[in-house]
C-alpha atoms as a PDB file:
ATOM      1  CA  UNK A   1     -32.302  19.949 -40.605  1.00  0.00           C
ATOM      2  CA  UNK A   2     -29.574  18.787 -43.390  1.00  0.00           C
ATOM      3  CA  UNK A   3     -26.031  18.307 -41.634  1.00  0.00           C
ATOM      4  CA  UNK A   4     -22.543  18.111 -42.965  1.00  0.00           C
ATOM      5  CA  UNK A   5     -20.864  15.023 -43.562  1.00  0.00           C
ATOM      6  CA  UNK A   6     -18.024  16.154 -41.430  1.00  0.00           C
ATOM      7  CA  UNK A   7     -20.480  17.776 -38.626  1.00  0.00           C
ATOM      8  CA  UNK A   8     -21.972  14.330 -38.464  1.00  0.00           C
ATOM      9  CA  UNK A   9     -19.109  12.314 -38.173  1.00  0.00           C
ATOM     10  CA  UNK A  10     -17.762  15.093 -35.419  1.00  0.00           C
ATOM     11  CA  UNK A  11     -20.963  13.972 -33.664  1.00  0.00           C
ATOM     12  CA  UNK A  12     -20.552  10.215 -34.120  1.00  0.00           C
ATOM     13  CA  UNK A  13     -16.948  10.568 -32.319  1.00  0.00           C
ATOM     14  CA  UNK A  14     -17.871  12.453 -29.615  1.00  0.00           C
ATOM     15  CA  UNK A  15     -20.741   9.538 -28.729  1.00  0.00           C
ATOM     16  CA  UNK A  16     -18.332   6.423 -29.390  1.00  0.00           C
ATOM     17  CA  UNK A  17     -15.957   8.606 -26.897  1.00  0.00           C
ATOM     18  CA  UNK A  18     -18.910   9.053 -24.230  1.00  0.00           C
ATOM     19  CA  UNK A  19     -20.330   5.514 -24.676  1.00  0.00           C
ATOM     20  CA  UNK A  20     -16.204   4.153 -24.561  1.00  0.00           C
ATOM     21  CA  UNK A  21     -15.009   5.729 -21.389  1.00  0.00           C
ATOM     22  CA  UNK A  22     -17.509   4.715 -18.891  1.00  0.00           C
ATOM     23  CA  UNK A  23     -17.401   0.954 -20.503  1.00  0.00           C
ATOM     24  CA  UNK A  24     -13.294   1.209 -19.840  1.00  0.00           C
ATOM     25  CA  UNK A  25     -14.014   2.318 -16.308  1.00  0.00           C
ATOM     26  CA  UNK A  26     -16.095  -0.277 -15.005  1.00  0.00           C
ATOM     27  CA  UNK A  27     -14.036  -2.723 -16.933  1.00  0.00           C
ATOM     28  CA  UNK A  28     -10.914  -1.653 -14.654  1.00  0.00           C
ATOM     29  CA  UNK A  29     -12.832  -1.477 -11.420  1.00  0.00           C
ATOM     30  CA  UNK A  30     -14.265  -5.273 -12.492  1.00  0.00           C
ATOM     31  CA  UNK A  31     -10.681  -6.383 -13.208  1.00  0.00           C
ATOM     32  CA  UNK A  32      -9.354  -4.405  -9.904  1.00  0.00           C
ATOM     33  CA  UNK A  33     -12.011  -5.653  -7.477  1.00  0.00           C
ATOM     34  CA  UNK A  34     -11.676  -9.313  -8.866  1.00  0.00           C
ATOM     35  CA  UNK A  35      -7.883  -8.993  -8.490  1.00  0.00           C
ATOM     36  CA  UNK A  36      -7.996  -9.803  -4.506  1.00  0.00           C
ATOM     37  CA  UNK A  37     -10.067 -10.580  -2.224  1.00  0.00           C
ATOM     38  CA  UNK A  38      -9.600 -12.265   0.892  1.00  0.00           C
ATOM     39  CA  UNK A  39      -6.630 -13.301   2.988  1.00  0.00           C
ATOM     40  CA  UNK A  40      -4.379 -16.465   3.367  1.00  0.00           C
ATOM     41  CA  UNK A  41      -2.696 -17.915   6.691  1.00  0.00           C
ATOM     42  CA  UNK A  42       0.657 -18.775   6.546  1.00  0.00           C
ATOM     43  CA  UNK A  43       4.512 -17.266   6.620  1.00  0.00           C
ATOM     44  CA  UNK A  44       7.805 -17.293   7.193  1.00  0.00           C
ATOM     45  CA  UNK A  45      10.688 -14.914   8.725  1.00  0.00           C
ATOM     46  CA  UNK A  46      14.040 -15.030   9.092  1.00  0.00           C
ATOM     47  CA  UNK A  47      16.571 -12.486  10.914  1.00  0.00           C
ATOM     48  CA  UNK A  48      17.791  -9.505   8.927  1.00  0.00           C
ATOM     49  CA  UNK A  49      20.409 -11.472   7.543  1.00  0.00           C
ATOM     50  CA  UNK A  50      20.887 -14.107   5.588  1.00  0.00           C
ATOM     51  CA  UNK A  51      18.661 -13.328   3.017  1.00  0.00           C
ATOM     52  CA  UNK A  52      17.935 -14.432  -0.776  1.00  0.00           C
ATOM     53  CA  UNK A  53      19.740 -12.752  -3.428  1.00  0.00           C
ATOM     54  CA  UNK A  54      18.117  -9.597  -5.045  1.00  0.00           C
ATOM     55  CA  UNK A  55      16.213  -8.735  -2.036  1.00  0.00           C
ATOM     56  CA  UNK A  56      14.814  -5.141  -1.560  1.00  0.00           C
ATOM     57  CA  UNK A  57      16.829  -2.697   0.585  1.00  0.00           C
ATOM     58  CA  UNK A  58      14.935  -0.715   3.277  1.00  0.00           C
ATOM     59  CA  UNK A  59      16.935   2.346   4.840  1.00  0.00           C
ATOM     60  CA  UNK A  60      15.555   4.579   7.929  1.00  0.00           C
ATOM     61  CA  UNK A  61      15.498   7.722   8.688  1.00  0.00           C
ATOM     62  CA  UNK A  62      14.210  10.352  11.572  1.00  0.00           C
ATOM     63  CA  UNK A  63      10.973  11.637  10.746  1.00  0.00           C
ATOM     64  CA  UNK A  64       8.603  13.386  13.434  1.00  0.00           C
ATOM     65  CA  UNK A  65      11.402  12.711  16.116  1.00  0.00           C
ATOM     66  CA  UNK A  66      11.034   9.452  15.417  1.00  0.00           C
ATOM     67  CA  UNK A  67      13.319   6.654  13.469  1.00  0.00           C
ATOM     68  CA  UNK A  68      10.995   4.810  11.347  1.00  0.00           C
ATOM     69  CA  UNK A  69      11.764   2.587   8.260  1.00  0.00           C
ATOM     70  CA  UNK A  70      11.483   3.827   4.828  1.00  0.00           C
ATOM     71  CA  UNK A  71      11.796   2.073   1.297  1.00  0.00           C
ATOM     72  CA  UNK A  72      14.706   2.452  -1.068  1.00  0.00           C
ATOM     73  CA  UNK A  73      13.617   5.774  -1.906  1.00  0.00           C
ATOM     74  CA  UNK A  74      13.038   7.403   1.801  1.00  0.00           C
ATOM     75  CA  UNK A  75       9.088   6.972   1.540  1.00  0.00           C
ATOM     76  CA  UNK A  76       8.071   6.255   5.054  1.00  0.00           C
ATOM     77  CA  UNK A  77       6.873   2.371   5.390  1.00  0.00           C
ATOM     78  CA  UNK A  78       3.590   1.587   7.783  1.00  0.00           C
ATOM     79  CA  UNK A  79       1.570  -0.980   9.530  1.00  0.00           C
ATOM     80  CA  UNK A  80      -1.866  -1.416   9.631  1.00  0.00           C
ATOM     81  CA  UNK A  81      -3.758  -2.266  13.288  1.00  0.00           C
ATOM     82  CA  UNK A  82      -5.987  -5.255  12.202  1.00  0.00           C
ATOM     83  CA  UNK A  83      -3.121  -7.682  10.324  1.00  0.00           C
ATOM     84  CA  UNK A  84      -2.008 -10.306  12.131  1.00  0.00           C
ATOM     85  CA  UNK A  85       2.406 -11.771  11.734  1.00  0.00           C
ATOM     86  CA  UNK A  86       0.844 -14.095   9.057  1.00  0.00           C
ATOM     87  CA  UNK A  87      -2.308 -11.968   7.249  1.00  0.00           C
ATOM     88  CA  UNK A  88      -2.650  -9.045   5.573  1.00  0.00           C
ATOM     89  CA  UNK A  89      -6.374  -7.519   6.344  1.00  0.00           C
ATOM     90  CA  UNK A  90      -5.592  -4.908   3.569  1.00  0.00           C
ATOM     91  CA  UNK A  91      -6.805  -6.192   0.104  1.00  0.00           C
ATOM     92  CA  UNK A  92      -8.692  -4.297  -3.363  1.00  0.00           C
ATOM     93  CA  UNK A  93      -9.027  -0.348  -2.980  1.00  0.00           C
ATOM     94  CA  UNK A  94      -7.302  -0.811   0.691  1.00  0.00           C
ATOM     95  CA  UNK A  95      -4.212  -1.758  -1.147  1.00  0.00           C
ATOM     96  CA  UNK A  96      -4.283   0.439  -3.748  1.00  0.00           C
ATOM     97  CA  UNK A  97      -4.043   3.191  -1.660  1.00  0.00           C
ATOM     98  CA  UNK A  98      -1.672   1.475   0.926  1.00  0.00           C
ATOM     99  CA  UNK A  99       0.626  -0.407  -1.605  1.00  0.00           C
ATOM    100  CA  UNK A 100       1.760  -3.852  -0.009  1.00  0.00           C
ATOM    101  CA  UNK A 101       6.041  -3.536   0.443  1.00  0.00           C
ATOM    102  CA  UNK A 102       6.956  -6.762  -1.838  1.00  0.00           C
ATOM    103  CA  UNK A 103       9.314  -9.275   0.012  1.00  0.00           C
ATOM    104  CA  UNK A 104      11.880 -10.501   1.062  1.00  0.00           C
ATOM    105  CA  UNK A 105      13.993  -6.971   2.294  1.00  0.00           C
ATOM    106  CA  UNK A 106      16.946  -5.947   4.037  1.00  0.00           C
ATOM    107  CA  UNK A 107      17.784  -3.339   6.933  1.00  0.00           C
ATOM    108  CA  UNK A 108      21.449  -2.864   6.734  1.00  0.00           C
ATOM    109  CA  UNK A 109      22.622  -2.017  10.932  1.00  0.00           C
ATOM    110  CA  UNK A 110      18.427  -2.705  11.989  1.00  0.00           C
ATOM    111  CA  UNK A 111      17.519  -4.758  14.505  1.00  0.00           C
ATOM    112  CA  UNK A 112      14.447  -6.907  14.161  1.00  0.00           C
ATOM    113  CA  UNK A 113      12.893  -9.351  13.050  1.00  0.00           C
ATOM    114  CA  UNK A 114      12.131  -9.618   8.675  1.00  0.00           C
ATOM    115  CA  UNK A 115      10.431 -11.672   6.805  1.00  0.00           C
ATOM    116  CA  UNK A 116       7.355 -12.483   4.430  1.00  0.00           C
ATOM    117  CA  UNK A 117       3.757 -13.538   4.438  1.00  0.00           C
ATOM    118  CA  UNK A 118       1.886 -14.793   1.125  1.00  0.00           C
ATOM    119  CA  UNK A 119      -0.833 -12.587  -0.133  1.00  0.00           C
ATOM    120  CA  UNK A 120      -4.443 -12.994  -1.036  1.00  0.00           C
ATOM    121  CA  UNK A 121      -3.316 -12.737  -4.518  1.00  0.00           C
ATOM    122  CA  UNK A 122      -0.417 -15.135  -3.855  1.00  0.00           C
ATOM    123  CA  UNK A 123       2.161 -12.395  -3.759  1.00  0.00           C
ATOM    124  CA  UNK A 124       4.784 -12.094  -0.930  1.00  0.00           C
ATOM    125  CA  UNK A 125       5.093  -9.122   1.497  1.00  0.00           C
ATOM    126  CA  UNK A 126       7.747  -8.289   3.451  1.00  0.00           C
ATOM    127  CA  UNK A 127       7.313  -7.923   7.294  1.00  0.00           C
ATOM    128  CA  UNK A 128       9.523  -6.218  10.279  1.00  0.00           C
ATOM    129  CA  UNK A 129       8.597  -7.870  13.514  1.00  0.00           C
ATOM    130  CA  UNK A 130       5.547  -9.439  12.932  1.00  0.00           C
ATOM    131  CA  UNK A 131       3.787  -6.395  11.228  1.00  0.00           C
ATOM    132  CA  UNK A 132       3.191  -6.930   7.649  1.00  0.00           C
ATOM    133  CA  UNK A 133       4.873  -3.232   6.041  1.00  0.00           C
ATOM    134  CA  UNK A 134       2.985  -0.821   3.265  1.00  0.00           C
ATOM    135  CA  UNK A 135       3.736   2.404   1.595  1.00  0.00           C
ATOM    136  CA  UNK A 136       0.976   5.009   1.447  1.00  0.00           C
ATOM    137  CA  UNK A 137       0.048   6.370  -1.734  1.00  0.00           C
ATOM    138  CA  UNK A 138      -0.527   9.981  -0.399  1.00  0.00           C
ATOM    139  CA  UNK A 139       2.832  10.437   0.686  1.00  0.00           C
ATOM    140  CA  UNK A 140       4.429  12.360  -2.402  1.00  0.00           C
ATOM    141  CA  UNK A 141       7.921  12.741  -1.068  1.00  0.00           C
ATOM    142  CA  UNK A 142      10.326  11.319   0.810  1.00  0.00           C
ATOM    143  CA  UNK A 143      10.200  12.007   4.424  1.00  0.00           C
ATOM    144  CA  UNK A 144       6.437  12.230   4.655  1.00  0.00           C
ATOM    145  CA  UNK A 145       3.838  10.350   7.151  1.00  0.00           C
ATOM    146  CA  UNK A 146       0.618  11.641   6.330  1.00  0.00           C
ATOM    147  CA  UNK A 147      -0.438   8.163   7.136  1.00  0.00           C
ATOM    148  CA  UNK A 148       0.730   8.058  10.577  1.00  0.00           C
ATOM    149  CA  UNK A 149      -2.643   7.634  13.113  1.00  0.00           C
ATOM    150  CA  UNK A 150      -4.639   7.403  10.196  1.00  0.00           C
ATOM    151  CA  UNK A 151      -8.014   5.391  11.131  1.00  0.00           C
ATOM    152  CA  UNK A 152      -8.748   4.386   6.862  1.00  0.00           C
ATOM    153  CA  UNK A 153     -10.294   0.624   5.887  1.00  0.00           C
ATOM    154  CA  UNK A 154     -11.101  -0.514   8.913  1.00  0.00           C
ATOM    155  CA  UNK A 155      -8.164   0.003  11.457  1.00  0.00           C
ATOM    156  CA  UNK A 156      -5.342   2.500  12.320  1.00  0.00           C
ATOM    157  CA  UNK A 157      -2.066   3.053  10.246  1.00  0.00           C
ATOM    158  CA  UNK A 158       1.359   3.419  12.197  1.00  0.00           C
ATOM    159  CA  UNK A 159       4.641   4.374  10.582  1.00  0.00           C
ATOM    160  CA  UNK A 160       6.710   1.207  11.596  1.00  0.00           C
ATOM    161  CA  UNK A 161      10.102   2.372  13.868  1.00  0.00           C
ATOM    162  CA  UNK A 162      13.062   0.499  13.706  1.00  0.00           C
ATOM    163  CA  UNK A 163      12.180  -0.557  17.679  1.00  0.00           C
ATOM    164  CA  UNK A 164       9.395  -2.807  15.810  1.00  0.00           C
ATOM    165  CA  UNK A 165       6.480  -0.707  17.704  1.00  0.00           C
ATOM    166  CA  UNK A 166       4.630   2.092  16.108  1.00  0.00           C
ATOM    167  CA  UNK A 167       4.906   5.543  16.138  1.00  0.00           C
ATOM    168  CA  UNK A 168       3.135   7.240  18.344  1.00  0.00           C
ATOM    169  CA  UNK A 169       0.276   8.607  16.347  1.00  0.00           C
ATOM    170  CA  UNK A 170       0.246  12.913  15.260  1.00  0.00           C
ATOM    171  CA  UNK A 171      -0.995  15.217  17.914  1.00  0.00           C
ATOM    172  CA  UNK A 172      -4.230  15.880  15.733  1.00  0.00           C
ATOM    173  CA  UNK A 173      -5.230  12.414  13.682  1.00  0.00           C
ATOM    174  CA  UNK A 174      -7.813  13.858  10.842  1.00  0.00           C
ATOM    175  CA  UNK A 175      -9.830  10.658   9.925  1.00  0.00           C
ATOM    176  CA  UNK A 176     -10.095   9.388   6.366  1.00  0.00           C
ATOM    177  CA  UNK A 177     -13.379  10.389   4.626  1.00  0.00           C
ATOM    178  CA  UNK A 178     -14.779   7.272   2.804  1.00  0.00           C
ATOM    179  CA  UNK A 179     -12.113   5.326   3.846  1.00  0.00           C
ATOM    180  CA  UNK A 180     -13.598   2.151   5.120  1.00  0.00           C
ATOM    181  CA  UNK A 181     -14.445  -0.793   2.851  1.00  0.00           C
END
């Protein structure tokens, strides 16, 4: 069978292109599950004011009859059940899907507790009362808390109130397919 020249170099570029994508994709999920691992001790907190220059701005706001704290743009903020006031049990794919709030932040009128831990990775994350604080990735809009009660990566997610205990958990918790580690 005699092909074009341009049939054959149609055919070429569709195998480079099916040969280059899955080589990209386990390149990123090396790179991402190399990228942290782990956790490291250690902290420090300070009251909700006083602190540096530049630091983020957390708001609240009443969501499920509840006044929890939210980021800078209203997305509900969480804890997670198995960290500890100086470790975050939440690394690689856990992270990625519950984004790590970056410290030090503010709570203008909140009472509590703030302050940081160091990360796996050696990044800092902010923490309100002893609860290291995340976003989750599945809330699209502000105001949500799909995450609230969630049982995902090993331990239950709690939207973080501005009493510093968490929210009392839906009436009907689904469970996270493939969510553990």
């Amino acid at each position: 069978m005699i092909r074009s020249q341009s049939s054959l170099k149609a055919h070429n570029g569709r195998l480079w292109m099916m040969l280059a994508l899955p080589a990209a994709a386990a390149a990123t999920a090396l790179v991402v599950g190399c990228s942290s691992s782990g956790t490291s001790p250690g902290g420090s907190s300070s009251g909700g004011s006083g602190q540096a220059a530049g630091a983020g701005s957390l708001k609240t706001a009443m969501i499920g009859g509840a006044t929890v704290l939210t980021n800078g743009k209203g997305f509900t903020l969480y804890s997670f059940g198995p960290d500890t006031p100086t470790t975050s049990n939440c690394n690689g794919a856990c992270a990625q899907n519950w984004p790590p709030v970056k410290g030090p932040v503010t709570a203008p009128g909140v009472k509590g507790t703030f302050g940081t831990i160091k990360r796996s990775d050696g990044s800092t994350q902010a923490t309100f009362d002893g609860h290291p604080l995340y976003r989750f990735a599945a809330d699209t809009s502000p105001g949500q808390a799909k995450g609230n009660g969630l049982n995902a990566f090993g331990g239950v997610w709690h939207e973080d109130t501005t009493s510093g205990s968490a929210a009392p958990a839906p009436a009907s918790s689904p469970a996270s397919p493939g969510g553990g580690y």
